[in-house]
N, C-alpha and C. Protein backbone atom coordinates (compact mmCIF):
# COMPACT_ATOMS: atom_id res chain seq x y z
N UNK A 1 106.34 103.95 76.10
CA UNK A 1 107.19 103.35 77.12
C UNK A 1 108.06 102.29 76.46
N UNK A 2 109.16 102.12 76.89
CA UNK A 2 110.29 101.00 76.65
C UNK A 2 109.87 99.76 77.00
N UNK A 3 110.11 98.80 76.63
CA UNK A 3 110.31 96.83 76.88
C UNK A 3 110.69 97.13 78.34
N UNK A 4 111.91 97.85 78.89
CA UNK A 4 112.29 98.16 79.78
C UNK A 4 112.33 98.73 81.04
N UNK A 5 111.25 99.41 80.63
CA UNK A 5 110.36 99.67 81.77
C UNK A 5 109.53 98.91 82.84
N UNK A 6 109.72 99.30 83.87
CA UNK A 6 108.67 98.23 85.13
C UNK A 6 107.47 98.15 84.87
N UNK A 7 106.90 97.14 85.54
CA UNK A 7 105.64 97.02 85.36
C UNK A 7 104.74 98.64 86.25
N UNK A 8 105.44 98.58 87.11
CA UNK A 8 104.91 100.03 88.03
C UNK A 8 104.79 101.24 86.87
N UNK A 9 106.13 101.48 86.34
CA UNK A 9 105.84 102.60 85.35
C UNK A 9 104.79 102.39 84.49
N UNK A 10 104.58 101.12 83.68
CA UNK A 10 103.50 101.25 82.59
C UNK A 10 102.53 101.34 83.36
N UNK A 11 102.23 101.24 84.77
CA UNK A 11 100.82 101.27 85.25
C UNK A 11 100.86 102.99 85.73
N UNK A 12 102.06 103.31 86.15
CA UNK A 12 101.44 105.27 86.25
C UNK A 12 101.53 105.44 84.88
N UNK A 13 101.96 105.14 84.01
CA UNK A 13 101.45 105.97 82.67
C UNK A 13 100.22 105.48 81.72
N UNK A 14 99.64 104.15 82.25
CA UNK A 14 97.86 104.32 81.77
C UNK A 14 97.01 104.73 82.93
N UNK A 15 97.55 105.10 84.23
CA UNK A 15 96.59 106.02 85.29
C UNK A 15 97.11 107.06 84.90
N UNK A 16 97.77 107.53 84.03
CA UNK A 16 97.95 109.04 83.98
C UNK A 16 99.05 109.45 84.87
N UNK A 17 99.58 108.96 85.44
CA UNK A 17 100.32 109.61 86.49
C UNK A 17 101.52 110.48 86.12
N UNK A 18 101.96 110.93 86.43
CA UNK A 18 102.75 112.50 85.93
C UNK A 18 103.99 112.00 86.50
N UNK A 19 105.05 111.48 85.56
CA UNK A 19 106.35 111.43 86.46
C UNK A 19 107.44 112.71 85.83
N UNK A 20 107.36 113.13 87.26
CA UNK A 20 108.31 114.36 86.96
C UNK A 20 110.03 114.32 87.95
N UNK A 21 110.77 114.70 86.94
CA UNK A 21 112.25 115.12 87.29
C UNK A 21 112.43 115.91 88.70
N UNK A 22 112.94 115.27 89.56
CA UNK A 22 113.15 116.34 90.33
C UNK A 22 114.64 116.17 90.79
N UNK A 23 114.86 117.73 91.25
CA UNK A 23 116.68 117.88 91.94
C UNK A 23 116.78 117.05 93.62
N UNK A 24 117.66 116.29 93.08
CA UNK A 24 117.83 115.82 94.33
C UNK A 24 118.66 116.36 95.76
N UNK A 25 118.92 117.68 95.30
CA UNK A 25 120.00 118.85 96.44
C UNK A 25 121.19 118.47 96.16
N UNK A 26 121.93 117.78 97.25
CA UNK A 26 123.14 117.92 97.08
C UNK A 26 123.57 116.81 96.10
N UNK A 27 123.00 115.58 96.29
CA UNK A 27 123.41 114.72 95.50
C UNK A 27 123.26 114.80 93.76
N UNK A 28 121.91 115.26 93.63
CA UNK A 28 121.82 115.75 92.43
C UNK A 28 121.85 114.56 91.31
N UNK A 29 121.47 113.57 91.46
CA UNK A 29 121.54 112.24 90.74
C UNK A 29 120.43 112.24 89.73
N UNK A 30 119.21 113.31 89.76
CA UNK A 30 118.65 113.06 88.31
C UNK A 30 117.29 112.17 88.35
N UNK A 31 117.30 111.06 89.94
CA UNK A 31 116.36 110.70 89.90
C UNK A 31 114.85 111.25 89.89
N UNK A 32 114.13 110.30 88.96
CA UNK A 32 112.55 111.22 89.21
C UNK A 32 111.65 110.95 90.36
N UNK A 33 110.96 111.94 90.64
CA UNK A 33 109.52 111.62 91.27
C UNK A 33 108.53 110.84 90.63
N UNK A 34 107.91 110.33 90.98
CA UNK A 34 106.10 109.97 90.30
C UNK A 34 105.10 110.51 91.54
N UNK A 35 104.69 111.47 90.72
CA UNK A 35 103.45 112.24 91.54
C UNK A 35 102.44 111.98 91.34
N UNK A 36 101.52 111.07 92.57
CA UNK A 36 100.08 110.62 92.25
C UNK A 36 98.94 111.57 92.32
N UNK A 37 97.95 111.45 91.40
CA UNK A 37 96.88 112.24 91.81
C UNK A 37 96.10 111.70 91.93
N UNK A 38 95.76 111.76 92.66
CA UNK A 38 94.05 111.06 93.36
C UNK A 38 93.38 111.40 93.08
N UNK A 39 92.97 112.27 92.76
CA UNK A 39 91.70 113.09 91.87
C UNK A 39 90.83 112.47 91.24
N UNK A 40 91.50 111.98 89.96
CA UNK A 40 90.92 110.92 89.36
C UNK A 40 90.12 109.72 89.96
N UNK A 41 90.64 109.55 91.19
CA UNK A 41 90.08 108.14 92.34
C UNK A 41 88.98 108.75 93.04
N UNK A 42 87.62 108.61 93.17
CA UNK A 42 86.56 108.81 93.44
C UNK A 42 85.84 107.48 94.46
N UNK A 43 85.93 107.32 95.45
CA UNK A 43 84.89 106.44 95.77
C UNK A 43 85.82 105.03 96.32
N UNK A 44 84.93 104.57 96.80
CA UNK A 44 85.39 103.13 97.46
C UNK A 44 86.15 102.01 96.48
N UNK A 45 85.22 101.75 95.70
CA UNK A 45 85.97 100.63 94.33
C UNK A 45 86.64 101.15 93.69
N UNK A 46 86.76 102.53 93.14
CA UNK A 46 87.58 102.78 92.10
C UNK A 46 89.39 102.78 93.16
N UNK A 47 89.02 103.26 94.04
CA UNK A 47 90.59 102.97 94.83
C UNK A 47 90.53 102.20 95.56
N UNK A 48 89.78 101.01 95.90
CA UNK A 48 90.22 99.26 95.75
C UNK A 48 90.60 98.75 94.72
N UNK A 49 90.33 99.06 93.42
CA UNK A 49 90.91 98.70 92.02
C UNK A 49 92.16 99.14 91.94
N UNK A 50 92.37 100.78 92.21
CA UNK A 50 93.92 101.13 92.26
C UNK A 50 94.90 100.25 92.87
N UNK A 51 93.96 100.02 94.46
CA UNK A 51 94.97 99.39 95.24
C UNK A 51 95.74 98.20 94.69
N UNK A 52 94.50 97.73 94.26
CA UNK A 52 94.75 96.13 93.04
C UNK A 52 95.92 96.46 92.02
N UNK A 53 95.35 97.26 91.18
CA UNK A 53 96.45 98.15 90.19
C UNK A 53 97.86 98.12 90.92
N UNK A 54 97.92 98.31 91.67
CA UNK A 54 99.69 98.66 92.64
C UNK A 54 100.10 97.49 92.94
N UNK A 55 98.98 97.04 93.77
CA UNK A 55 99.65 95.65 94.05
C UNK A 55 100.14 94.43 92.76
N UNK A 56 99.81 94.48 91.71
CA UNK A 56 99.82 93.82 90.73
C UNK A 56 101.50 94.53 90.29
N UNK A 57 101.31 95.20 90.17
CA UNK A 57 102.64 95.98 89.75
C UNK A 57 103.42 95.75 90.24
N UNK A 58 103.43 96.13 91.41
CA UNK A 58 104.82 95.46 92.36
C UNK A 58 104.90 94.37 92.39
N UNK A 59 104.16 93.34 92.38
CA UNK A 59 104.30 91.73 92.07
C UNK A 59 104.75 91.45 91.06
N UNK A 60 104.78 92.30 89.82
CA UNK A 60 105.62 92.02 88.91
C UNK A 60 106.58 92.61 88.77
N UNK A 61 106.95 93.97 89.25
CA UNK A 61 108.54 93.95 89.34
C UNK A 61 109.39 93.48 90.37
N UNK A 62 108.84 93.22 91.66
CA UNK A 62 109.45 92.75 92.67
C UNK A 62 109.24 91.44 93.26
N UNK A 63 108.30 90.62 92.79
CA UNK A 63 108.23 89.32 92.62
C UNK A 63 106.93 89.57 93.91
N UNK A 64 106.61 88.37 93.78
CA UNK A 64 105.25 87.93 94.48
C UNK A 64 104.86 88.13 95.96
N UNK A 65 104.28 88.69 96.33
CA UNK A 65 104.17 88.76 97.88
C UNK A 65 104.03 87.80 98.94
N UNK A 66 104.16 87.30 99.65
CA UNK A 66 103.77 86.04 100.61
C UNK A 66 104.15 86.09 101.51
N UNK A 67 103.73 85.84 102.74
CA UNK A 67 103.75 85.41 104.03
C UNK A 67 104.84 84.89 104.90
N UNK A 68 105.65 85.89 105.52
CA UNK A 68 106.62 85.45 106.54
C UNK A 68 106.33 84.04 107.37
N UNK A 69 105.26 83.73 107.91
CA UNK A 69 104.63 83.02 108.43
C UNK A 69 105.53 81.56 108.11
N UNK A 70 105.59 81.46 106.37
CA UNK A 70 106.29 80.19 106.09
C UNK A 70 107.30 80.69 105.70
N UNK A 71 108.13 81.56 105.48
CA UNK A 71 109.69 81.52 105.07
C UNK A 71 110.36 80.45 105.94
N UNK A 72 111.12 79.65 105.05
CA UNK A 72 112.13 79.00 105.64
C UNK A 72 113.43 79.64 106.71
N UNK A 73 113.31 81.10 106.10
CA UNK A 73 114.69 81.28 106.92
C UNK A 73 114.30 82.45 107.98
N UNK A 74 112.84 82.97 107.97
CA UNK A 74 112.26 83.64 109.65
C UNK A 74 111.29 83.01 110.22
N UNK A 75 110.43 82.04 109.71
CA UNK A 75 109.35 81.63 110.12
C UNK A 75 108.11 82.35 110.31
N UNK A 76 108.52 83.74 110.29
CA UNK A 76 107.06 85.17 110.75
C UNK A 76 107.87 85.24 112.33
N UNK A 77 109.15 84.94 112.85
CA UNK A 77 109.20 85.42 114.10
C UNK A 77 109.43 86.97 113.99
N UNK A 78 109.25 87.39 115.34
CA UNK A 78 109.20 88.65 115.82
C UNK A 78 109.39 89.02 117.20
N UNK A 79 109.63 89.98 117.39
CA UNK A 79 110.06 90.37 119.14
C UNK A 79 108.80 90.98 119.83
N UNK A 80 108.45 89.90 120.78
CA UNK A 80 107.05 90.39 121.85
C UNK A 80 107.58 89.78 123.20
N UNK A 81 107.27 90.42 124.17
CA UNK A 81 107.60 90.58 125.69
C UNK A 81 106.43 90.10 126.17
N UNK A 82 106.95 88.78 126.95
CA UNK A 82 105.88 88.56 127.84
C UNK A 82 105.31 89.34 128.86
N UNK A 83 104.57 89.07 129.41
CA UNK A 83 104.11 89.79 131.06
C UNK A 83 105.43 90.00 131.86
N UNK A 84 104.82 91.74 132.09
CA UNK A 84 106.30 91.40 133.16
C UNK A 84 107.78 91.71 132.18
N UNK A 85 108.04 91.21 131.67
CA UNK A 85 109.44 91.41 130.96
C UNK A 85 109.93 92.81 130.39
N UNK A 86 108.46 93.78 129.90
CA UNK A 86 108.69 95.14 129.82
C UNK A 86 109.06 96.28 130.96
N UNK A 87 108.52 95.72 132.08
CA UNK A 87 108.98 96.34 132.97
C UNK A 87 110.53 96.17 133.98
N UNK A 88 110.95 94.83 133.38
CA UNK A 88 111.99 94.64 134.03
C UNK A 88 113.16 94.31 133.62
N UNK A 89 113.26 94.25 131.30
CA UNK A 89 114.85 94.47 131.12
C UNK A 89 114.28 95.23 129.73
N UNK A 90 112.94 95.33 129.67
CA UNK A 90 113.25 96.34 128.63
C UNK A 90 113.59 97.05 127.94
N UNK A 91 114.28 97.60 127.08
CA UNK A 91 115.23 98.56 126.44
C UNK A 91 116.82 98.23 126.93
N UNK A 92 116.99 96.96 127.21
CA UNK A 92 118.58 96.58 127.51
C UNK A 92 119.05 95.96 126.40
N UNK A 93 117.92 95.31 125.48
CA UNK A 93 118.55 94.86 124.78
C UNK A 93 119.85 95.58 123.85
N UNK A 94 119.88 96.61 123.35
CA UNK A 94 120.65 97.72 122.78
C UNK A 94 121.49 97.69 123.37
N UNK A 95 122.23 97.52 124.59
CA UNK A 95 123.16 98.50 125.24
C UNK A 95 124.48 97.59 124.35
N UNK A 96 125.15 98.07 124.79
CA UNK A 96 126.84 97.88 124.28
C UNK A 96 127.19 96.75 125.21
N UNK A 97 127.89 95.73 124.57
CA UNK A 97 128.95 95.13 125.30
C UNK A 97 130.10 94.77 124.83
N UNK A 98 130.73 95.28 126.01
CA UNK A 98 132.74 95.61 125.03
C UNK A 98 132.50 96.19 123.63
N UNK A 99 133.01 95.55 123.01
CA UNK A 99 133.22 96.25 121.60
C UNK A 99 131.96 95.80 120.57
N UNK A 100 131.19 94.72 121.04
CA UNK A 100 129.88 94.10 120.42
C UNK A 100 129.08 95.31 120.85
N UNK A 101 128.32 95.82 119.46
CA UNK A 101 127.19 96.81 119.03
C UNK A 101 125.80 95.78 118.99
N UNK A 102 124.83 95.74 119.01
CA UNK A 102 123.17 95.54 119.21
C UNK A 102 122.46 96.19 118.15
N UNK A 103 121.36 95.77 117.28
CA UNK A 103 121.20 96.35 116.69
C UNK A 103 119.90 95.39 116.23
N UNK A 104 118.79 95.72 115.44
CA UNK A 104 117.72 95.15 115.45
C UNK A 104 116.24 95.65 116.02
N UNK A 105 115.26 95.27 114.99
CA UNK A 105 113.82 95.50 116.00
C UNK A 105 113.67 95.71 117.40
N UNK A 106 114.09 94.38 117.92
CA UNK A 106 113.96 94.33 119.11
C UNK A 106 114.76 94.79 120.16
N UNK A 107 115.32 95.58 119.78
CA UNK A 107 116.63 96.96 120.29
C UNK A 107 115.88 98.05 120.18
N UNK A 108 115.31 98.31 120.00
CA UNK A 108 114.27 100.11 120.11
C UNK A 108 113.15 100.24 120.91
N UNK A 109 112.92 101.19 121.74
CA UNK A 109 111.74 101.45 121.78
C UNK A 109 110.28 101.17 121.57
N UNK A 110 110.13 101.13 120.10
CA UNK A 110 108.97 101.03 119.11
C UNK A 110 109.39 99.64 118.60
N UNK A 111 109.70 98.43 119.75
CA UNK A 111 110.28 97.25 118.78
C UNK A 111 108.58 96.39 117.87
N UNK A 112 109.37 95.63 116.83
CA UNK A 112 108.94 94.95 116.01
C UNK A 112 108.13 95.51 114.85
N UNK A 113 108.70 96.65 114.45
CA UNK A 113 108.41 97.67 113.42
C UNK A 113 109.15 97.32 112.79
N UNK A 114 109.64 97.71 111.10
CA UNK A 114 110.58 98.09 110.07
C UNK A 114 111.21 99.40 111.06
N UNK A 115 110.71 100.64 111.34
CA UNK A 115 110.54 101.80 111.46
C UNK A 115 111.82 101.47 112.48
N UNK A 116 111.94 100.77 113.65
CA UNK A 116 112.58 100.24 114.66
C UNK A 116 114.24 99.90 113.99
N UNK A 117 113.71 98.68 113.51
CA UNK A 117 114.87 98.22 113.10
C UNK A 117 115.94 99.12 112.39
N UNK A 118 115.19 99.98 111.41
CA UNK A 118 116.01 101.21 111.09
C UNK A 118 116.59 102.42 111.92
N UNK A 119 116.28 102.62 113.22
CA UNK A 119 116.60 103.51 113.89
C UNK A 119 117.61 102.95 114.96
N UNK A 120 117.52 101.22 115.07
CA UNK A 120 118.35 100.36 115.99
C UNK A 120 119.62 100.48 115.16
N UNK A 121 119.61 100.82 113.95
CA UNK A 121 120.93 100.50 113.06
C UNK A 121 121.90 102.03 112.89
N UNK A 122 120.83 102.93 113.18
CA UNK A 122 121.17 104.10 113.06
C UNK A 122 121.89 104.33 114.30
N UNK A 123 121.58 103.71 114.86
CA UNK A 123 122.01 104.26 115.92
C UNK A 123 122.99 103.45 117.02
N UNK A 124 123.48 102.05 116.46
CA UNK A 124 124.24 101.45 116.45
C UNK A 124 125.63 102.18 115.78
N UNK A 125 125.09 102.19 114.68
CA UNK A 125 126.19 103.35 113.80
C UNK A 125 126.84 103.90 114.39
N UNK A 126 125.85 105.32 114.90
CA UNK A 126 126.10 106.21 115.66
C UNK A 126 127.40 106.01 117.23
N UNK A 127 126.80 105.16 117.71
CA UNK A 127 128.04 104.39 118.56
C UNK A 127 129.04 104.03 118.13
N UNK A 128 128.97 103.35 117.20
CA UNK A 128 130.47 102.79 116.40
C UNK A 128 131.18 104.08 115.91
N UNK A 129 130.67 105.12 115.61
CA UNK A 129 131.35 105.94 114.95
C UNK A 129 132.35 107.25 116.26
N UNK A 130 130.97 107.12 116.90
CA UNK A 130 131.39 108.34 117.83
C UNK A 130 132.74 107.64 118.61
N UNK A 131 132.89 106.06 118.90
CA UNK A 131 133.99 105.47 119.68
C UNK A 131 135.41 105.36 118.62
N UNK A 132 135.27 105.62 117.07
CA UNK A 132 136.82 105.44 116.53
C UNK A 132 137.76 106.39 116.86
């Protein structure tokens, strides 16, 4: 392995892990897969150690993990509905006004997910696009 390499890669290549080339269809960019095998992982500790293994990795290529809770710039907020409030403007948050699009967690369905927020944007999009 290269100096250059992530910390993630040197850790699939002393678990063995098999990184293979794959076609990306249309785009075709060359990027690889890394295909895990579990096989090797047997049992309770040995994949609590992995887990450890990963998590260590990504802390070193992507810097340290910590707690929304204290970020200065979200605090750990999030979108929760009191009593009552789901049944009576629920799912408004999204709608359109004039030419202002909505977009966010707490615009979907499934709010205060990642999963959300990505489908609030998608689909914000989707509005903006279908109105040019």
């Amino acid at each position: 392995m290269s100096s250059t390499d992530t910390a993630i890669l040197k850790l699939a290549a002393t678990l063995g892990l098999k990184r293979e080339y794959a076609n990306c269809g249309a785009l075709d960019t060359g990027d690889y897969v890394t295909r895990i095998n579990n096989s090797t992982y047997t049992g309770a500790q040995q994949q609590s150690d992995w887990d450890g293994d990963v998590y260590n990795a990504f802390s070193a290529s992507y810097g340290a993990a910590g707690t929304a809770r204290y970020s200065p710039w979200h605090l750990g907020a999030y979108h929760c509905y009191k009593v009552g409030q789901y049944t009576s403007f629920a799912g408004y948050e999204g709608v359109q006004e004039g030419r202002i699009h909505f977009a966010g967690e707490h615009t979907d369905v499934d709010n205060s997910t990642l999963n959300a927020a990505v489908a609030s944007g998608e689909r914000a999009a989707s509005e903006i696009t279908t109105q040019i």
